[in-house]
Protein backbone atom coordinates (compact mmCIF):
# COMPACT_ATOMS: atom_id res chain seq x y z
CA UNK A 1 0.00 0.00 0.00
CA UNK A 2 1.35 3.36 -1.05
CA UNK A 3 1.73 6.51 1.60
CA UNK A 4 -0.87 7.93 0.07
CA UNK A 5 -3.32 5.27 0.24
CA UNK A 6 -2.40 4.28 3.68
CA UNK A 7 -3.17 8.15 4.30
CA UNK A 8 -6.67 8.03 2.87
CA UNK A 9 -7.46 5.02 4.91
CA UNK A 10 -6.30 6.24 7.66
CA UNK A 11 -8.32 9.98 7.14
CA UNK A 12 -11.57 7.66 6.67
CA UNK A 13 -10.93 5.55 9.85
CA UNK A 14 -10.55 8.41 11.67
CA UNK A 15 -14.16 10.17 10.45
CA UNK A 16 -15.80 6.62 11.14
CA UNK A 17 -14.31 6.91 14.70
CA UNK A 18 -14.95 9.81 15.60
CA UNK A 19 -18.79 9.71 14.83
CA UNK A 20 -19.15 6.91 17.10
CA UNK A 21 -21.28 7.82 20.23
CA UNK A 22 -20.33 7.08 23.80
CA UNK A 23 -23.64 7.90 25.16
CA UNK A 24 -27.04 6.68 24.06
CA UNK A 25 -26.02 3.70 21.95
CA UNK A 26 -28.38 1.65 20.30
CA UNK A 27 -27.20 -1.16 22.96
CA UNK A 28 -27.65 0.81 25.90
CA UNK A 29 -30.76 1.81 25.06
CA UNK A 30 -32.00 -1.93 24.59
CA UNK A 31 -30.90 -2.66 27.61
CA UNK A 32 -32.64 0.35 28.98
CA UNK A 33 -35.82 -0.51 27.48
CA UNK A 34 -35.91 -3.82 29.03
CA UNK A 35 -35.06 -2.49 32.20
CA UNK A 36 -38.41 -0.04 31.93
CA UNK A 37 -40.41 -2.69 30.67
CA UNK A 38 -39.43 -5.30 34.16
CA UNK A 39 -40.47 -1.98 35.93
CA UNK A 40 -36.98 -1.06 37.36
CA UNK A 41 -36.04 2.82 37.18
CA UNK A 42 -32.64 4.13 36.91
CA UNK A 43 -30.40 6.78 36.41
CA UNK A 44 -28.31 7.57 33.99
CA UNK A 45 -24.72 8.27 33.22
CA UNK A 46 -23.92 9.22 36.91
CA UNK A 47 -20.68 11.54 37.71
CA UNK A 48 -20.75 10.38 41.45
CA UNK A 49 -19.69 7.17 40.79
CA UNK A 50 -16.46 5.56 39.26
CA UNK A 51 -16.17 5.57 35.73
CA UNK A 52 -19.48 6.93 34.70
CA UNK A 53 -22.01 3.73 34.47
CA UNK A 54 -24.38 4.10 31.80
CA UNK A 55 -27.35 2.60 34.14
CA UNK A 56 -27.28 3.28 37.74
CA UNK A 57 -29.86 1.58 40.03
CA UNK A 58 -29.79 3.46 43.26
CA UNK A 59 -32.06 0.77 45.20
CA UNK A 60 -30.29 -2.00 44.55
CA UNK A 61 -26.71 -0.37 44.71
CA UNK A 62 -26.02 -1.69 41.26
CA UNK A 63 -24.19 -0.12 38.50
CA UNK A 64 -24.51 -1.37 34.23
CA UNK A 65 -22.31 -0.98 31.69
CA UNK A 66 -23.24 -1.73 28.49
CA UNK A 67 -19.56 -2.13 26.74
CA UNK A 68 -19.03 -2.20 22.73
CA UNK A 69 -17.37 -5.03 21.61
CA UNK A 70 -14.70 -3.29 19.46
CA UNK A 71 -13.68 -0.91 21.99
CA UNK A 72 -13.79 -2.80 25.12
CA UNK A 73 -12.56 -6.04 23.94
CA UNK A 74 -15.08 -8.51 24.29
CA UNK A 75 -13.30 -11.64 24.50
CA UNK A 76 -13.45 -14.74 21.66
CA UNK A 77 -16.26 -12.29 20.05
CA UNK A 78 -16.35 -11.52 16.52
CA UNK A 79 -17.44 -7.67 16.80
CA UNK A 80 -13.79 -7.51 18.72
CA UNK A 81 -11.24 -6.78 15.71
CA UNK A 82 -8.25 -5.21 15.89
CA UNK A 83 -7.27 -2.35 12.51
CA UNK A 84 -5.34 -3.43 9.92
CA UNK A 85 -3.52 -0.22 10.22
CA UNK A 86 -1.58 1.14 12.87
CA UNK A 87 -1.93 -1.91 14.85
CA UNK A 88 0.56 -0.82 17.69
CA UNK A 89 -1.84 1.95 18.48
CA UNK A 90 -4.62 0.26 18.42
CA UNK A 91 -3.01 -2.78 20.74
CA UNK A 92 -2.02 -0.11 23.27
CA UNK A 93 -5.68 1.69 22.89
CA UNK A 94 -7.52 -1.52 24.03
CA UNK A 95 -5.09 -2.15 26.63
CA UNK A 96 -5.27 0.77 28.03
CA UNK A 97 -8.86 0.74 27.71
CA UNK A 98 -9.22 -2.80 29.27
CA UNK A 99 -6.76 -1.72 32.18
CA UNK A 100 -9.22 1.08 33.01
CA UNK A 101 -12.36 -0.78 33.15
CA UNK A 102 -11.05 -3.64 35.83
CA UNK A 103 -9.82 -0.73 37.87
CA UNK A 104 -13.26 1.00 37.82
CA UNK A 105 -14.97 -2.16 38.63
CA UNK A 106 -13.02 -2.51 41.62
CA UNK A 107 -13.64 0.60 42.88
CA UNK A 108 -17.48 -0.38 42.36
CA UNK A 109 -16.62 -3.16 44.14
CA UNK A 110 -15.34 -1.39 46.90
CA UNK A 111 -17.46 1.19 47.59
CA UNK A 112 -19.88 -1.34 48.55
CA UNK A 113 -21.67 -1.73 44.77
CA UNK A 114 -22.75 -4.32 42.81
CA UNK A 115 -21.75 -3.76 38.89
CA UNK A 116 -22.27 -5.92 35.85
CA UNK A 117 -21.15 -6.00 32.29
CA UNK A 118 -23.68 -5.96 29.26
CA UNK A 119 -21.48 -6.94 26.15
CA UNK A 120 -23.02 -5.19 22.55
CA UNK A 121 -23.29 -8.38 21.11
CA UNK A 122 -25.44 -9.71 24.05
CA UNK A 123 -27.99 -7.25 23.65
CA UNK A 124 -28.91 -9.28 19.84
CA UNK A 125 -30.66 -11.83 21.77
CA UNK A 126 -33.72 -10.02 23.85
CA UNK A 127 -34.74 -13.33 25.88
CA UNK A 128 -31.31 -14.26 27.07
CA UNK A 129 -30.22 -10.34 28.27
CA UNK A 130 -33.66 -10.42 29.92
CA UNK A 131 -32.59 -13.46 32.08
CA UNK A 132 -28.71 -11.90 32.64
CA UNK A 133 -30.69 -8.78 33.97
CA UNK A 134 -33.15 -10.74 35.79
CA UNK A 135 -30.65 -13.24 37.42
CA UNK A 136 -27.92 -10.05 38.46
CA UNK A 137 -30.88 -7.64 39.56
């Protein structure tokens, strides 16, 4: 691949990635949905608490976080690629990535909180998240 080719690749992965929301996905508002519909209310996106959790359940001391695939590194899944280009960068991205979301879960953990992990690609099968949300609730 020429410079210049690797450049316009590289100018179009970065427009792709940067429209990519962090709030408000389609998978965390699935899981939000289902949440409403079992009758459980929740905040949202809360500032008090480590890391942000997209669904906070203040009765039950219980965090959610609904984690993409791609960017969080959903193990043995297929939504979990790595770029063909710049591969160092994106190796340290996910690590660092990774690193940061067992240290917030431990400081759920130890402020006395339950927290659980909603993968993307677990939110394609309605019945079974229903049951994970049903069995950690």
């Amino acid at each position: 691949m020429s410079s210049e080719e690797i450049y316009k690749v590289s100018e179009q992965r970065s427009r792709n990635m940067s429209a990519i929301k962090s709030k408000n996905t389609k998978p965390e508002i699935k899981v939000r949905k289902i949440l409403h519909s079992m009758g459980y209310r929740f905040r949202l996106h809360s500032k008090g608490l480590p890391g942000s959790p997209d669904i906070v359940l203040p009765k039950y001391k219980t965090v959610i976080f609904v984690h993409g695939c791609f960017w969080h590194r959903h193990e043995n899944c297929k939504y979990a690629s790595t770029p063909k280009t710049r591969q160092e960068f994106w190796k340290n991205k996910f690590k660092v990535n990774v690193k940061r979301d067992l240290e917030i879960q431990e400081k759920i953990k130890n402020i006395g909180w339950k927290s659980v992990v909603i993968w993307e690609c677990e939110t394609k099968k309605v019945d079974n998240l229903r049951e994970k949300l049903i069995d950690f609730i």
